[in-house]
PDB file of N, CA and C in Angstrom:
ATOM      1  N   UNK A   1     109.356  76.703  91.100  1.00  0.00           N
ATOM      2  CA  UNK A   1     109.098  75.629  90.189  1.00  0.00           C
ATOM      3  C   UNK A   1     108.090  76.045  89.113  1.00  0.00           C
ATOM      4  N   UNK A   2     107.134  76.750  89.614  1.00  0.00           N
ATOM      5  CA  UNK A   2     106.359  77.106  88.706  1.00  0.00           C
ATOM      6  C   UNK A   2     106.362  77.886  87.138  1.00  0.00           C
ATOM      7  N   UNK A   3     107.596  78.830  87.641  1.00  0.00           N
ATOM      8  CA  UNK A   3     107.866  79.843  87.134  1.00  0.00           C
ATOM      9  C   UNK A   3     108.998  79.326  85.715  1.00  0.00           C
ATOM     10  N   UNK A   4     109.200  78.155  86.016  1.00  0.00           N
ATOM     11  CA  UNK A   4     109.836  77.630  85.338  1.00  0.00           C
ATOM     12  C   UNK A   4     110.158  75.767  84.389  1.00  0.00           C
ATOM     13  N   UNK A   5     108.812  75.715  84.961  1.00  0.00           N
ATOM     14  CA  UNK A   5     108.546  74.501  84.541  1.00  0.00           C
ATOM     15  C   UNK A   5     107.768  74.899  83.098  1.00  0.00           C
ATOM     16  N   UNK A   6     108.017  73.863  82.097  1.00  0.00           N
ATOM     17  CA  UNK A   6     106.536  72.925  81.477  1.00  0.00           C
ATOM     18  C   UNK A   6     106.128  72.569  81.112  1.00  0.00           C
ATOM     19  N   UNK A   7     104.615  72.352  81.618  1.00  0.00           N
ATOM     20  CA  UNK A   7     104.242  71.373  82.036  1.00  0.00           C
ATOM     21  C   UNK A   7     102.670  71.232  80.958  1.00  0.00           C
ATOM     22  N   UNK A   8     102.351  69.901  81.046  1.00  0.00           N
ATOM     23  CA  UNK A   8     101.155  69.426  80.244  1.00  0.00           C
ATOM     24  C   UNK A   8     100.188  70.021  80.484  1.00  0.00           C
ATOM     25  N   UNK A   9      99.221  70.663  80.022  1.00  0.00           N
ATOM     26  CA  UNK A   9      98.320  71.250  81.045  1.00  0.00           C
ATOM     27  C   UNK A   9      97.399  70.830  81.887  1.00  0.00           C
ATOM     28  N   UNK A  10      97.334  69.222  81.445  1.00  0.00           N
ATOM     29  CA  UNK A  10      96.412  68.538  82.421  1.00  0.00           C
ATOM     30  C   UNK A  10      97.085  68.652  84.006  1.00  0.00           C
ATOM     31  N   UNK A  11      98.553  68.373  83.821  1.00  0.00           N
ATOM     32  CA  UNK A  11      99.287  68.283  85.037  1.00  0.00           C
ATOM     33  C   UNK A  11      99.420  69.761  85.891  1.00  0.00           C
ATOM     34  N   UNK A  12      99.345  70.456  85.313  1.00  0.00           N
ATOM     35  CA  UNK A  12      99.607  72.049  85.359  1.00  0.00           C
ATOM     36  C   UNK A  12      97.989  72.173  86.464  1.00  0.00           C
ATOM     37  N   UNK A  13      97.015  72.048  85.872  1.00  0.00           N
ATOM     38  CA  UNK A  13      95.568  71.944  86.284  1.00  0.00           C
ATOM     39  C   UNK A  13      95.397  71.477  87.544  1.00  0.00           C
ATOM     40  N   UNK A  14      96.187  70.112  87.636  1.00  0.00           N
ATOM     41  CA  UNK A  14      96.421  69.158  88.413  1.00  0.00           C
ATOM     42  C   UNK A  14      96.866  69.983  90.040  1.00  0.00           C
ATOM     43  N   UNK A  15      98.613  70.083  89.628  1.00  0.00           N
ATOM     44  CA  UNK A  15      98.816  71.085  90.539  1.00  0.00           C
ATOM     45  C   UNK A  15      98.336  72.338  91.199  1.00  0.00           C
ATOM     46  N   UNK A  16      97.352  72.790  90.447  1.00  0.00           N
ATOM     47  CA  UNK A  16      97.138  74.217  90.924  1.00  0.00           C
ATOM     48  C   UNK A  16      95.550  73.759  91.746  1.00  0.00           C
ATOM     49  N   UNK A  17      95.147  72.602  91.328  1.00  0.00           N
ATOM     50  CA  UNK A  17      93.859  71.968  92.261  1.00  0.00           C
ATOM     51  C   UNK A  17      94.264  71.191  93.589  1.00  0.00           C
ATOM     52  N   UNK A  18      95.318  71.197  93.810  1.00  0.00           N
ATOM     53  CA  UNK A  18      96.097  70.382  94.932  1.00  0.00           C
ATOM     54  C   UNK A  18      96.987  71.761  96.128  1.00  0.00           C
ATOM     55  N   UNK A  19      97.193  72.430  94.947  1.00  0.00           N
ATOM     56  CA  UNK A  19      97.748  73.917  95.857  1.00  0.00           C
ATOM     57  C   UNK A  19      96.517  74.193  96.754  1.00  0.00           C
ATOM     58  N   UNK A  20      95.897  74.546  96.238  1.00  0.00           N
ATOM     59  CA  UNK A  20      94.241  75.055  96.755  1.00  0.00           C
ATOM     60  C   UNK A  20      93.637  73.976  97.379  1.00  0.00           C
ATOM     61  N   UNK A  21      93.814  73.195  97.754  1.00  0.00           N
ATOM     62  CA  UNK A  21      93.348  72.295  98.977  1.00  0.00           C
ATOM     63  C   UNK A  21      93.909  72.243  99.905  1.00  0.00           C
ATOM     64  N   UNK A  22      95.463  72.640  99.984  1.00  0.00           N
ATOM     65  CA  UNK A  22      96.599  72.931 101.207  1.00  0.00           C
ATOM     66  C   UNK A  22      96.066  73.768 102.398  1.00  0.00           C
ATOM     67  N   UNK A  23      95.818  72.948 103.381  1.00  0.00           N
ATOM     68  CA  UNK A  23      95.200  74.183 104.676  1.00  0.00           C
ATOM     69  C   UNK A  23      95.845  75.571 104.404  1.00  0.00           C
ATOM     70  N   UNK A  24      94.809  76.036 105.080  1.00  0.00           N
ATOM     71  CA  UNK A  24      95.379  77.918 104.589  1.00  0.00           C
ATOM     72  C   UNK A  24      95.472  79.015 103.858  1.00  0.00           C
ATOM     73  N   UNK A  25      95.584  77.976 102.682  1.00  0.00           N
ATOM     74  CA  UNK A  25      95.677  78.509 101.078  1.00  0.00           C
ATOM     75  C   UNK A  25      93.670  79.270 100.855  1.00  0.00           C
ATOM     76  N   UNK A  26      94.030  80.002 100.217  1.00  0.00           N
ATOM     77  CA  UNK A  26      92.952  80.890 100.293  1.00  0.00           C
ATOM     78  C   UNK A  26      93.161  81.577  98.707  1.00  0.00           C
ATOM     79  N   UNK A  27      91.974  81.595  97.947  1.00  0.00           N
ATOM     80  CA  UNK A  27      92.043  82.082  96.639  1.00  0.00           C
ATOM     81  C   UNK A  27      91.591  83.742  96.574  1.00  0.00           C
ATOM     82  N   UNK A  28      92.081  84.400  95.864  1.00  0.00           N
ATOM     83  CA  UNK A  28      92.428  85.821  95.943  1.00  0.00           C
ATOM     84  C   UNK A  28      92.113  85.988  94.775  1.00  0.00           C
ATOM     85  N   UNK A  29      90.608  86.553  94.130  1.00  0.00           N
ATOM     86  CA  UNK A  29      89.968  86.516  93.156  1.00  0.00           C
ATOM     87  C   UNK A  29      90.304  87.897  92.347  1.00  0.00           C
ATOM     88  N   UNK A  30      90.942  89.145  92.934  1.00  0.00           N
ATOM     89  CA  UNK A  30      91.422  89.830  92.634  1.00  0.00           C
ATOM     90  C   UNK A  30      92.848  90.262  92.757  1.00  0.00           C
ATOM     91  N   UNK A  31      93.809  89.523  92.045  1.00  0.00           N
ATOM     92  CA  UNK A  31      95.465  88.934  92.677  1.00  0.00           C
ATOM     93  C   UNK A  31      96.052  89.910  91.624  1.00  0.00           C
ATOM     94  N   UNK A  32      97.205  90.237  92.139  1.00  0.00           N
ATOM     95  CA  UNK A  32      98.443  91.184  91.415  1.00  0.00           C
ATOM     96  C   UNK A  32      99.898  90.118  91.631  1.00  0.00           C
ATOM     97  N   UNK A  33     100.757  90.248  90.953  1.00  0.00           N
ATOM     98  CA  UNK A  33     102.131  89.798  90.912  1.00  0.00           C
ATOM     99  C   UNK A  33     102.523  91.042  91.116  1.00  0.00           C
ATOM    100  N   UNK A  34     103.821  90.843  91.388  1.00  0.00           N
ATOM    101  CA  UNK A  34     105.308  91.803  91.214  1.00  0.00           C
ATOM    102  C   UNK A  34     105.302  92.452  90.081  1.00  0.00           C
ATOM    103  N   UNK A  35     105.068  92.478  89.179  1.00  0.00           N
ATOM    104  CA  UNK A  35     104.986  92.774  88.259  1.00  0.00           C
ATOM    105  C   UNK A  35     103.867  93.621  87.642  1.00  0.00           C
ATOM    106  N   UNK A  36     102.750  93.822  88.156  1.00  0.00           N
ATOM    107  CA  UNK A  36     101.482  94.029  88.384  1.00  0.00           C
ATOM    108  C   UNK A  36     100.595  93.328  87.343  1.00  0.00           C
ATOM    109  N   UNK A  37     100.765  92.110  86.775  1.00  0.00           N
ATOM    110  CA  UNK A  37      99.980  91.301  86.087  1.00  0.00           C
ATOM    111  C   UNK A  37      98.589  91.328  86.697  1.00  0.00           C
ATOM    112  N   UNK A  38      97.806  91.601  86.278  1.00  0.00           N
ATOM    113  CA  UNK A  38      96.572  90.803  87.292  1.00  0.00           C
ATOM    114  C   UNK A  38      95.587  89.552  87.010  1.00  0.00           C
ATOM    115  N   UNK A  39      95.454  88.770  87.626  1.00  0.00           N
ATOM    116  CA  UNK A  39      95.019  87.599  87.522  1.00  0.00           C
ATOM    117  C   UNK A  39      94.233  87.204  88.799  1.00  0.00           C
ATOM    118  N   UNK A  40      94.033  85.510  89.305  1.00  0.00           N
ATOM    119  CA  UNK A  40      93.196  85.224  90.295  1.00  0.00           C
ATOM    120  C   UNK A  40      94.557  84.686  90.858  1.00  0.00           C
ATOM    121  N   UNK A  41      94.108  84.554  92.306  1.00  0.00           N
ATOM    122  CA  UNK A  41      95.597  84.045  92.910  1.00  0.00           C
ATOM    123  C   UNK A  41      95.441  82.816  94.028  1.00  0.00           C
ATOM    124  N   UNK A  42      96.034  82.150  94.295  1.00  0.00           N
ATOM    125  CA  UNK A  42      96.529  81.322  95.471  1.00  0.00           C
ATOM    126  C   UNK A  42      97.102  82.074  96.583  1.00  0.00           C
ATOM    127  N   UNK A  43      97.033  82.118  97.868  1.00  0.00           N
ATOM    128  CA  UNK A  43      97.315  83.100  98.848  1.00  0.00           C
ATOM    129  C   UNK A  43      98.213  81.789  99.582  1.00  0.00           C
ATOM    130  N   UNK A  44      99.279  82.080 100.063  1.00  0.00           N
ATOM    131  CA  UNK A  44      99.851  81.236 101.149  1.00  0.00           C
ATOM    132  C   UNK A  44     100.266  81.980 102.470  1.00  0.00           C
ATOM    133  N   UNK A  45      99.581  81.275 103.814  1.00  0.00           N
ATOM    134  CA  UNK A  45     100.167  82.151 104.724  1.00  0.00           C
ATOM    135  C   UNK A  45     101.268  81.735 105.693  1.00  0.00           C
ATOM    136  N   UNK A  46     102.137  82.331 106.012  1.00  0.00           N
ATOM    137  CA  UNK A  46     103.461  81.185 106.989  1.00  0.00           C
ATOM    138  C   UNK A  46     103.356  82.150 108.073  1.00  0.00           C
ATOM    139  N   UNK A  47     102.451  82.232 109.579  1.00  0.00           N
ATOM    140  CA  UNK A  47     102.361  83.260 110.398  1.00  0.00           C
ATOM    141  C   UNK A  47     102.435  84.710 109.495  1.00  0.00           C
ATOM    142  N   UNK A  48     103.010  85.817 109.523  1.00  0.00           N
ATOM    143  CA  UNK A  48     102.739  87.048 109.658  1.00  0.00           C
ATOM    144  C   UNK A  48     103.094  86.818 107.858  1.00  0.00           C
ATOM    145  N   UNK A  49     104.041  86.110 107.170  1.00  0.00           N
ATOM    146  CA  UNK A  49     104.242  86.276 105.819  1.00  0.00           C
ATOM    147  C   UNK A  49     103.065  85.774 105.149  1.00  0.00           C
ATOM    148  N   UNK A  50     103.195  86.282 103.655  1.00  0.00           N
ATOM    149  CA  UNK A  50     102.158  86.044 102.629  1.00  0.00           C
ATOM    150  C   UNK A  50     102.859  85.738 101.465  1.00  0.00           C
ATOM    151  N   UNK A  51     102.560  84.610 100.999  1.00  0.00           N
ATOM    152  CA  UNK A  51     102.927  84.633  99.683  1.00  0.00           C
ATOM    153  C   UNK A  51     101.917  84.326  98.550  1.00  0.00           C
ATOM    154  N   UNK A  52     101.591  84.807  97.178  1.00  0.00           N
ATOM    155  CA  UNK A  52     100.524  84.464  96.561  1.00  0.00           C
ATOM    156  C   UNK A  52     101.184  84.294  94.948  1.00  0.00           C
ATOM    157  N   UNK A  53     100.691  83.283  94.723  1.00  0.00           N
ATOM    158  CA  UNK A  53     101.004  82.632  93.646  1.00  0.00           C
ATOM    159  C   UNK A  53      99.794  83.405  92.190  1.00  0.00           C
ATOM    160  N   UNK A  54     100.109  84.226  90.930  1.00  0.00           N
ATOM    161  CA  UNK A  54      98.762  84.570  90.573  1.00  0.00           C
ATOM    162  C   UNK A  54      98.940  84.192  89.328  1.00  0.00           C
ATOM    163  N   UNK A  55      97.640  83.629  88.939  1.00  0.00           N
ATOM    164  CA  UNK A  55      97.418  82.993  87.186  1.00  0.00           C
ATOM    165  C   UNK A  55      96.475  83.772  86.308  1.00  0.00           C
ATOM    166  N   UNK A  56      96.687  83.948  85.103  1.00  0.00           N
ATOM    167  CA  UNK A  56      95.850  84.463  84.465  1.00  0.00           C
ATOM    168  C   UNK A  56      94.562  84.018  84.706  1.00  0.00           C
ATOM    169  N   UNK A  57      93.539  84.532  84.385  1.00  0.00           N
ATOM    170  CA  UNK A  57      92.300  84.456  84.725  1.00  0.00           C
ATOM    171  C   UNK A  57      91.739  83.647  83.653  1.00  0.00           C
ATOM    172  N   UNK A  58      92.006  83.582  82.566  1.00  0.00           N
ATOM    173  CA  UNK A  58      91.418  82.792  81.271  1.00  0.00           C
ATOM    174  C   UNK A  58      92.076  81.437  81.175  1.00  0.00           C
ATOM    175  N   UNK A  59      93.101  81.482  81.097  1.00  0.00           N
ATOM    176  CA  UNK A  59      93.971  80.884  80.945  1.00  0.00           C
ATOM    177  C   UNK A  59      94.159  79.383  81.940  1.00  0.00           C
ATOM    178  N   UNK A  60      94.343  79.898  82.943  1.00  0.00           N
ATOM    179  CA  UNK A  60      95.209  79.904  84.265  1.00  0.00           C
ATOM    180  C   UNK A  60      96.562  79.433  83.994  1.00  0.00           C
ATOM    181  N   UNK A  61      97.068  79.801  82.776  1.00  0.00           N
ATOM    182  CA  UNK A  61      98.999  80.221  83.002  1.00  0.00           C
ATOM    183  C   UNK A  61      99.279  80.841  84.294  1.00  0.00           C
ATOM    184  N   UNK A  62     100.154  80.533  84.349  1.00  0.00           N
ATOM    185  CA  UNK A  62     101.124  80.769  86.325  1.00  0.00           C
ATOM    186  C   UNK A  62     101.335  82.235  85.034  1.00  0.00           C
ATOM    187  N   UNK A  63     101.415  83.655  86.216  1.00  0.00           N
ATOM    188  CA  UNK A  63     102.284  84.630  85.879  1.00  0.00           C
ATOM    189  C   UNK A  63     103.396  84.647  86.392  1.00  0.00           C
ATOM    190  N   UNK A  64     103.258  84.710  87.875  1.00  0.00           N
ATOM    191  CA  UNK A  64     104.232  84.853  88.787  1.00  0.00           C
ATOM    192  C   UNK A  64     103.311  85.065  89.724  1.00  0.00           C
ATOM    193  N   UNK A  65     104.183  85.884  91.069  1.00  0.00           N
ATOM    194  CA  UNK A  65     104.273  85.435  92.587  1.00  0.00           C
ATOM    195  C   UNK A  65     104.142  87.085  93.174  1.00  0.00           C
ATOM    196  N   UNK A  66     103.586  87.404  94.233  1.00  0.00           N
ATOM    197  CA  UNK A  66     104.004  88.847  95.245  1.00  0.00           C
ATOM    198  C   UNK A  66     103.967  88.242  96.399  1.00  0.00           C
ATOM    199  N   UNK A  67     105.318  88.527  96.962  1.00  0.00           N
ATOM    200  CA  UNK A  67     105.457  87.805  98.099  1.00  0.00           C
ATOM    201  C   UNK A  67     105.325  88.991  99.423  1.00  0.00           C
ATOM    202  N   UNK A  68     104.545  88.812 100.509  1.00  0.00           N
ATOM    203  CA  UNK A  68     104.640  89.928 101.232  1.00  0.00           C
ATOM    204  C   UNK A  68     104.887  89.627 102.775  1.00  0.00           C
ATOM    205  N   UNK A  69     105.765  90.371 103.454  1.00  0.00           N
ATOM    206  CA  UNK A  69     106.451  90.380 104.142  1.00  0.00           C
ATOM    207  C   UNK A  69     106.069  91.291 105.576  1.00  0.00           C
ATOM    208  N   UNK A  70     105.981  90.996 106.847  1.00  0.00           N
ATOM    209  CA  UNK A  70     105.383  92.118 107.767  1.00  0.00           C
ATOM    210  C   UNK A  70     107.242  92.348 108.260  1.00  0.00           C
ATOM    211  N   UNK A  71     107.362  93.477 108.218  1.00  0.00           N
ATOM    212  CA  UNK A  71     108.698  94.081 108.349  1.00  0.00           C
ATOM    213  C   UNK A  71     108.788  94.768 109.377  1.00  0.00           C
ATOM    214  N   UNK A  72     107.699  95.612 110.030  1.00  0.00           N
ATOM    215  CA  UNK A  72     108.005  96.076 111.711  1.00  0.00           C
ATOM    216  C   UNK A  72     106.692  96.228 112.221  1.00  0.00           C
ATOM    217  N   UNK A  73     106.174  96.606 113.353  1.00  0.00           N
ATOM    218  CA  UNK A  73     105.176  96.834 114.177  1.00  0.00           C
ATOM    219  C   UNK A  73     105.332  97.999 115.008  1.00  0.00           C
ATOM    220  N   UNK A  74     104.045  98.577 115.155  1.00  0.00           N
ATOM    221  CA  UNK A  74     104.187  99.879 115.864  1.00  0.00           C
ATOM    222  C   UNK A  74     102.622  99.875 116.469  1.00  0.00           C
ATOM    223  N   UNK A  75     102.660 100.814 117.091  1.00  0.00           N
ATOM    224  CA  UNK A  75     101.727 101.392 118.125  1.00  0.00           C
ATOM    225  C   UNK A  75     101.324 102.590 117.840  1.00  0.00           C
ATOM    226  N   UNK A  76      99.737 103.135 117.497  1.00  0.00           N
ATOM    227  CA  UNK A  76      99.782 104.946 117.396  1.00  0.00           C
ATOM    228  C   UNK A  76      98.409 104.916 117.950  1.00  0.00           C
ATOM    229  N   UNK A  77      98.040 106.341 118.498  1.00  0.00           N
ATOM    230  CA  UNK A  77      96.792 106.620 119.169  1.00  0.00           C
ATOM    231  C   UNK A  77      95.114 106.435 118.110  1.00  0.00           C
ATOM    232  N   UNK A  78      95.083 106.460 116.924  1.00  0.00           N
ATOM    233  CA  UNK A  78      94.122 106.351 115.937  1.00  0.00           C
ATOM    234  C   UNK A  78      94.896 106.007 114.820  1.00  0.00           C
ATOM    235  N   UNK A  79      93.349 105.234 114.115  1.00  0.00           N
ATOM    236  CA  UNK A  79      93.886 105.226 112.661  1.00  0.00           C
ATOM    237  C   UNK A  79      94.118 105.724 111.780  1.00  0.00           C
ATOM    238  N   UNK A  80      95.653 105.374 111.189  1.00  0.00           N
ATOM    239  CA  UNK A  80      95.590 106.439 110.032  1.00  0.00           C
ATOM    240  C   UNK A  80      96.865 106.999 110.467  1.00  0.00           C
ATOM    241  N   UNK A  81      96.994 107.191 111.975  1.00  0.00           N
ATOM    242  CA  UNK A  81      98.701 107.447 111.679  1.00  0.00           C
ATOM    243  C   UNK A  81      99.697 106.449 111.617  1.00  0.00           C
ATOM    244  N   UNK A  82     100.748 106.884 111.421  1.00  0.00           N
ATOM    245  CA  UNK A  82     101.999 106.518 111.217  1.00  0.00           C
ATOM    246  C   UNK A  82     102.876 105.952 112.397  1.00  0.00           C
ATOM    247  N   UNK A  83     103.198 105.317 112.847  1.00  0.00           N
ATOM    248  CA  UNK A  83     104.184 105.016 114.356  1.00  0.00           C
ATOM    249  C   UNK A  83     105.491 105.755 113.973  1.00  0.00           C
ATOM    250  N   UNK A  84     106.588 106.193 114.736  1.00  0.00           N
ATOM    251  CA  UNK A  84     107.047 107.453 114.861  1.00  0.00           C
ATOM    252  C   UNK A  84     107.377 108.964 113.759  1.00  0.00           C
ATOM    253  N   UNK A  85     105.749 109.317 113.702  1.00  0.00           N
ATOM    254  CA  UNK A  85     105.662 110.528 113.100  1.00  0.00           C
ATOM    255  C   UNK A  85     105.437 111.448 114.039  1.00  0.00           C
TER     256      UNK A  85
END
């Protein structure tokens, strides 16, 4: 919705002060998009996924989103390696 709405900026303001009160949500003062925009961000967590919403820093125009994903789990004797290397 974001990415494609818009919106007044009072309402815009609005929303992004209501995101950030959502249990969980956690602000990410040093945020990247997909894109590698960098801005401040909204963090969302759903168990092991992440998604973060990031706005310009001056501005706070929405850029876009990096959504991140835990994709497997492994086990290794210290840190720093790799699970099956």
């Amino acid at each position: 919705m974001l990415n494609q709405a818009t919106l007044p900026p009072e309402v815009d303001a609005a929303l992004c002060r209501a995101a950030a009160r959502i249990p969980g949500v956690s602000v990410a003062e040093h945020a990247e998009d997909a894109a590698g925009r960098r801005g401040i961000g909204l963090a969302f967590r759903d168990g092991d996924d992440r998604d973060l919403w990031v706005f310009d820093r001056k501005t706070l125009h929405y850029l876009g989103s990096d959504e991140v994903a835990l994709l497997d789990v492994g086990v290794v004797d210290k840190i720093g390696e790799i699970p099956g290397e």
